[in-house]
Protein backbone atom coordinates (compact mmCIF):
# COMPACT_ATOMS: atom_id res chain seq x y z
CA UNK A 1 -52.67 63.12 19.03
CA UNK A 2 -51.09 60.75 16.40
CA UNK A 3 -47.64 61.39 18.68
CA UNK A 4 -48.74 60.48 21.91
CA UNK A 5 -50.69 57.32 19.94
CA UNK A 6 -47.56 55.82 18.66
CA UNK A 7 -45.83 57.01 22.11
CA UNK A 8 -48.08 54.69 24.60
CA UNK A 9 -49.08 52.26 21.66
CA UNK A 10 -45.64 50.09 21.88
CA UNK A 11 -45.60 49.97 25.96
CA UNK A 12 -49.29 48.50 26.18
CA UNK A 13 -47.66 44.99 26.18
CA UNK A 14 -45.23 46.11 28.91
CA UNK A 15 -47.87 47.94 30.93
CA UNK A 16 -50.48 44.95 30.71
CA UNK A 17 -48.35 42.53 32.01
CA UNK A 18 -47.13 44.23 34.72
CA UNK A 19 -50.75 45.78 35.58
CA UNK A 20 -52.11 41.74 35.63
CA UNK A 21 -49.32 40.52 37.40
CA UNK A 22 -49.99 43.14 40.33
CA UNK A 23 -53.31 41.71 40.88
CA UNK A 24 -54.52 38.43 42.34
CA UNK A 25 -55.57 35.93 40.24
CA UNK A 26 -59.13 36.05 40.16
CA UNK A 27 -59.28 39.79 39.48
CA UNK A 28 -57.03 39.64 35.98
CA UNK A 29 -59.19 38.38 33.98
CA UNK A 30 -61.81 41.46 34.54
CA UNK A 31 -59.00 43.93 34.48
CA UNK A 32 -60.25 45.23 31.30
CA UNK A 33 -62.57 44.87 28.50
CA UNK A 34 -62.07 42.53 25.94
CA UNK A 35 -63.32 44.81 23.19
CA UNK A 36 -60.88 47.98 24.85
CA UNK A 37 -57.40 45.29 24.19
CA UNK A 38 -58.89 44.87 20.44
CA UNK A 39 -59.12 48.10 19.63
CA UNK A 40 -55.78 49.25 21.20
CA UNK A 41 -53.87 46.33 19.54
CA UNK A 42 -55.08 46.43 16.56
CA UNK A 43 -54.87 50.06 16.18
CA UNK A 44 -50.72 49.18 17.17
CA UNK A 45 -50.26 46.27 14.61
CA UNK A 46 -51.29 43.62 17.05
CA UNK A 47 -47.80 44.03 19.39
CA UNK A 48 -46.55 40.64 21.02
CA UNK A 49 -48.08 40.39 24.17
CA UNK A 50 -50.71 37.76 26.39
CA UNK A 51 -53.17 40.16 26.51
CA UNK A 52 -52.92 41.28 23.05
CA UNK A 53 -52.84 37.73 21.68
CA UNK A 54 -56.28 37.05 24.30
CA UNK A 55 -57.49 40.16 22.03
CA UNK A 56 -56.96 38.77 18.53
CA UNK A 57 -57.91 35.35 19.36
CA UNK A 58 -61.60 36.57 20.33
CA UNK A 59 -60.96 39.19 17.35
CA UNK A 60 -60.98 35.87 14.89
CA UNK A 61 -63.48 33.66 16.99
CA UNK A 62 -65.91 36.27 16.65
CA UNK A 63 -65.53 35.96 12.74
CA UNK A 64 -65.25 32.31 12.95
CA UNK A 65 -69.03 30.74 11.86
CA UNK A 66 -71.52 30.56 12.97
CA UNK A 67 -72.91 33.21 14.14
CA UNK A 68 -70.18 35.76 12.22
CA UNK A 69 -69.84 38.77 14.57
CA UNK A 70 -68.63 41.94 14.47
CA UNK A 71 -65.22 41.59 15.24
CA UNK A 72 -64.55 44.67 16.82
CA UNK A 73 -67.74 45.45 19.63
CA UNK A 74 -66.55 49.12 20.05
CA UNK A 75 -69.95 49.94 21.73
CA UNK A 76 -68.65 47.58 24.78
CA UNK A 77 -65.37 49.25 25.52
CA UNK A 78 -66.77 52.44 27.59
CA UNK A 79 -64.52 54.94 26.54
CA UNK A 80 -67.22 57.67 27.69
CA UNK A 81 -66.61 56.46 31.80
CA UNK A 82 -65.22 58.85 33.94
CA UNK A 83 -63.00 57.71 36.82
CA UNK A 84 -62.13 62.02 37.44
CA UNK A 85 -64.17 64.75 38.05
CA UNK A 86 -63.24 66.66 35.13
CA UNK A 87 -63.48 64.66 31.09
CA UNK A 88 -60.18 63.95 29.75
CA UNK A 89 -58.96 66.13 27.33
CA UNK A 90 -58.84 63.45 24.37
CA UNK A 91 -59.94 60.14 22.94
CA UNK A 92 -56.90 58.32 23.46
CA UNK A 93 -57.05 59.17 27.42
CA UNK A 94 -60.33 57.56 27.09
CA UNK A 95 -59.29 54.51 25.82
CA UNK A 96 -56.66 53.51 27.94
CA UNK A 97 -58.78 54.57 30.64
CA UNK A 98 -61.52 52.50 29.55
CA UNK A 99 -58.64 49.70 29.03
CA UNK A 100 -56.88 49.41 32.58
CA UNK A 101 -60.38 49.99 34.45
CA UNK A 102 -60.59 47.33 37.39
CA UNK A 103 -64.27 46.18 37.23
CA UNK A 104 -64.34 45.49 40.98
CA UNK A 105 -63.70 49.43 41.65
CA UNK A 106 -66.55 51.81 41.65
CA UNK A 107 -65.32 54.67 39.19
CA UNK A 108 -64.95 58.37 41.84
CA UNK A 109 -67.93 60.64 40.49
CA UNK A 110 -68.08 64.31 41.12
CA UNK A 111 -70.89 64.48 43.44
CA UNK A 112 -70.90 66.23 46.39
CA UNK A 113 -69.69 64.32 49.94
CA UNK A 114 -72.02 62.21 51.52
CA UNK A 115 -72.02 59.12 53.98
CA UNK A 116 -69.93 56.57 52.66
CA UNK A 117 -72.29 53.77 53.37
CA UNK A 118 -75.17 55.08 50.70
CA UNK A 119 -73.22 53.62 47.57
CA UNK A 120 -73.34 56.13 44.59
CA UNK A 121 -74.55 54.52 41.32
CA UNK A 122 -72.18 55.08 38.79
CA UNK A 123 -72.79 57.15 36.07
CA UNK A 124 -71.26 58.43 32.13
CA UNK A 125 -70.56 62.10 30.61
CA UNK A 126 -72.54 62.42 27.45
CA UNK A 127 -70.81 64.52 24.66
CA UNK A 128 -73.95 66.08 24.23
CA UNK A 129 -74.53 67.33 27.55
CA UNK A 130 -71.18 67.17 29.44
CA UNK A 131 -72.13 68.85 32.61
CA UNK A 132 -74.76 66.37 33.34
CA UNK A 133 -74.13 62.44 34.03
CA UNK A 134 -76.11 59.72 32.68
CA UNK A 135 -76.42 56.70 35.01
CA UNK A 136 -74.63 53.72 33.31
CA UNK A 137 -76.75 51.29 32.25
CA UNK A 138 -78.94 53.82 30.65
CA UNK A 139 -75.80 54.86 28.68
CA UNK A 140 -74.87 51.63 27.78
CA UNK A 141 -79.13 51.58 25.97
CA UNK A 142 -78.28 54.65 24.17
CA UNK A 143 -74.81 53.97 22.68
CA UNK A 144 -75.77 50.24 21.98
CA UNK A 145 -74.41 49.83 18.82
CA UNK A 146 -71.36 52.36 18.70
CA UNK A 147 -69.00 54.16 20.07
CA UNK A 148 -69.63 56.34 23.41
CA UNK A 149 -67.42 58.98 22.44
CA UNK A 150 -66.90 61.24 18.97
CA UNK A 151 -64.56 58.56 16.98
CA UNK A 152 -64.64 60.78 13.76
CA UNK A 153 -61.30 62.21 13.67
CA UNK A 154 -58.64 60.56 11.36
CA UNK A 155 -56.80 59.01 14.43
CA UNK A 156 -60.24 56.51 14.59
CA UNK A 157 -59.50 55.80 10.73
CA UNK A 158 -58.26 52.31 11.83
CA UNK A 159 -61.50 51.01 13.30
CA UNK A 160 -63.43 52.00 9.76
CA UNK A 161 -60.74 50.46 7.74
CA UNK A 162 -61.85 47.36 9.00
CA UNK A 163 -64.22 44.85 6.55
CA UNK A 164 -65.41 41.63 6.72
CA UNK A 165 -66.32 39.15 3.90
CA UNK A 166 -68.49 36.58 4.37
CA UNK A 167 -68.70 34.07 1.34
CA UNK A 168 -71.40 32.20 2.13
CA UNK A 169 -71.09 30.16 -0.77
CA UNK A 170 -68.99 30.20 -4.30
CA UNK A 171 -70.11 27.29 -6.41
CA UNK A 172 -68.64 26.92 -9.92
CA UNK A 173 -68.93 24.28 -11.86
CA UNK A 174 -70.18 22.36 -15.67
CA UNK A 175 -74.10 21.02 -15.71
CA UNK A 176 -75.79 20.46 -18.93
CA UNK A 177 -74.95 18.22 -22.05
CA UNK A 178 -73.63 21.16 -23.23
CA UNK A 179 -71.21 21.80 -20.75
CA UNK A 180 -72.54 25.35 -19.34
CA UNK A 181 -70.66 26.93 -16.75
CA UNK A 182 -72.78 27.39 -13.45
CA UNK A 183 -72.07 29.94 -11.04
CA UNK A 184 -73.79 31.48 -7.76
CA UNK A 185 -72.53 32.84 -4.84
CA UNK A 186 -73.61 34.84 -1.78
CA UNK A 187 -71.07 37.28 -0.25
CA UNK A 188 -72.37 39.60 2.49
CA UNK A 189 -69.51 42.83 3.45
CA UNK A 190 -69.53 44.10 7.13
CA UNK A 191 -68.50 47.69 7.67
CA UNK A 192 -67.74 50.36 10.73
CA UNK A 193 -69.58 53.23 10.24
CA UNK A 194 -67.90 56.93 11.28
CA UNK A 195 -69.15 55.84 15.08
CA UNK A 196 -67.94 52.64 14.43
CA UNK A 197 -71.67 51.14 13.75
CA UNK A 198 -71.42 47.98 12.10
CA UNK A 199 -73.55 47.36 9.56
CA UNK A 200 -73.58 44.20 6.27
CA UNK A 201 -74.55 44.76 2.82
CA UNK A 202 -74.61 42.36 -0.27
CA UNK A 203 -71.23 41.99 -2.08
CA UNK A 204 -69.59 40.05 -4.90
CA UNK A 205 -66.60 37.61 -5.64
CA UNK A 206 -64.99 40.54 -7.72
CA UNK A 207 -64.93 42.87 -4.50
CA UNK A 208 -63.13 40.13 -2.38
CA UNK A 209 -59.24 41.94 -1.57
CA UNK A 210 -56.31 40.25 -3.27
CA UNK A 211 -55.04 38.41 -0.43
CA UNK A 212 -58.04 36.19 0.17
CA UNK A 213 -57.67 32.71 -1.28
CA UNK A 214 -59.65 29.63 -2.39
CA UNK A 215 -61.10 31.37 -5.01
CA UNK A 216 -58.15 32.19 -7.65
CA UNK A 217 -59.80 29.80 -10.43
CA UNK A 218 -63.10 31.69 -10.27
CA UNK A 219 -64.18 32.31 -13.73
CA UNK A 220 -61.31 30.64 -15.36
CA UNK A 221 -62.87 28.08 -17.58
CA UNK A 222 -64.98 25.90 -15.35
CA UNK A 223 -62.86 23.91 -12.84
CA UNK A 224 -65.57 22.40 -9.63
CA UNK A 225 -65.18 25.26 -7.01
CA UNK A 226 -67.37 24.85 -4.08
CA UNK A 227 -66.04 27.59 -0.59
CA UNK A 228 -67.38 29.15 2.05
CA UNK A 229 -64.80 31.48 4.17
CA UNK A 230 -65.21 34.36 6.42
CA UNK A 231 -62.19 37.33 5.66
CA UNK A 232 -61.71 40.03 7.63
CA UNK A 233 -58.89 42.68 6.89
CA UNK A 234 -58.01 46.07 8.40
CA UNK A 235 -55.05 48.75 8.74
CA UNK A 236 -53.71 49.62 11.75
CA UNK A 237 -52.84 53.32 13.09
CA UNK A 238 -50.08 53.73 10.87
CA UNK A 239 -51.45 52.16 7.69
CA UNK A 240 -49.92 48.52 7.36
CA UNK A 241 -52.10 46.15 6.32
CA UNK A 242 -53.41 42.82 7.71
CA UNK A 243 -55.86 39.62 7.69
CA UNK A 244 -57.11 36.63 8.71
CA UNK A 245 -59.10 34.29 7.19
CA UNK A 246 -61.80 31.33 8.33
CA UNK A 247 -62.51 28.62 5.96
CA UNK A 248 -65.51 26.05 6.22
């Protein structure tokens, strides 16, 4: 798995742009999911390419207030569709799948033939209950907030390495005759959960990683601080680190 992973990851850029190019105009822009390019570029250190860029631009508007999202949707790239009659054998498969699927297409189901002109709704393998299919929309209301397919295997490790701080507020600074210090914040921590469920919980100013910034003079005497900054940071497939981070 990790082999074929950092096999296809470096030609997604290459692939993409000739795959967009082939079509007309109006059908690139639905050639894939925007939350299927996240996850594949991130997972491959964000390689140079249009589509990739497209991907982390959303990535960081997503984080940018307000509302902070989620910057990773994984529940809306539908790794669990089907285009074959048989499941593919692994995840990755199911990602790039998911990735180049043309939303103008009806996926090929394995039903038996029938006249052409009744349309066939299309319809998702369950994990559970592979030898059955689930029509899509009522897959789509019972993944909802994860991931279609079993992500728990170290090769998903990238999409739980993902965090985001959300410092609502820091506010330091001197009230009093006396000169007391004064200090409150509100940081919130959004995780991805082994099914990549995204959930926040309360955090501090001493959990915030090393490479965020603004708030290097926090608890150093008393200098006025007042910030507010959304940082996300994550590890791609091979481990190397990265960030981004929104002030306002």
């Amino acid at each position: 798995m990790r082999h074929l992973v950092k096999k296809l990851l470096p030609s997604v850029a290459v692939a993409l742009t000739v795959t967009g190019l082939s079509l007309p105009m109006s059908a690139r822009a639905q050639t894939y999911p925007i939350d299927c390019a996240i996850l594949l570029c991130i997972s491959g250190g964000w390689p140079a390419s249009v589509p990739c860029a497209r991907a982390r631009a959303e990535f960081i508007r997503r984080i940018t207030p307000w509302p902070v999202e989620p910057p990773l949707q994984i529940w809306r790239c539908p790794m669990g569709a089907s285009y074959e009659t048989a499941p593919l054998p692994n995840s990755v498969d199911r990602i790039f799948e998911a990735f180049f699927q043309n939303n103008s297409t009806g996926p090929r189901q394995s039903f038996p033939a029938r006249d052409t002109a009744d349309p066939i709704t299309a319809a998702w393998r369950t994990p559970e209950a592979p030898e059955y299919l689930v029509p899509a929309d009522q897959a789509l209301r019972l993944v909802q907030d994860r991931a279609d397919i079993n992500i728990s295997g170290p090769e998903f490790n990238f999409v739980r390495s993902i965090r985001v701080f959300d410092v609502r507020y820091a506010r330091q600074r001197e009230s009093g005759r006396d000169g007391d210090c004064n200090r409150s914040a509100t940081v919130v921590l959004g995780t991805y959960g082994t099914q990549g469920d995204f959930a926040w919980q309360r955090s501090s100013i001493a959990a915030l990683p090393s490479a965020h910034s603004g708030l290097e003079r926090w608890g150093q005497n008393c200098p006025n601080i007042y910030h507010s900054s959304v940082f996300v940071d994550w590890r791609d497939y091979e481990g190397n680190y990265g960030f981004e981070q929104v002030n306002y």
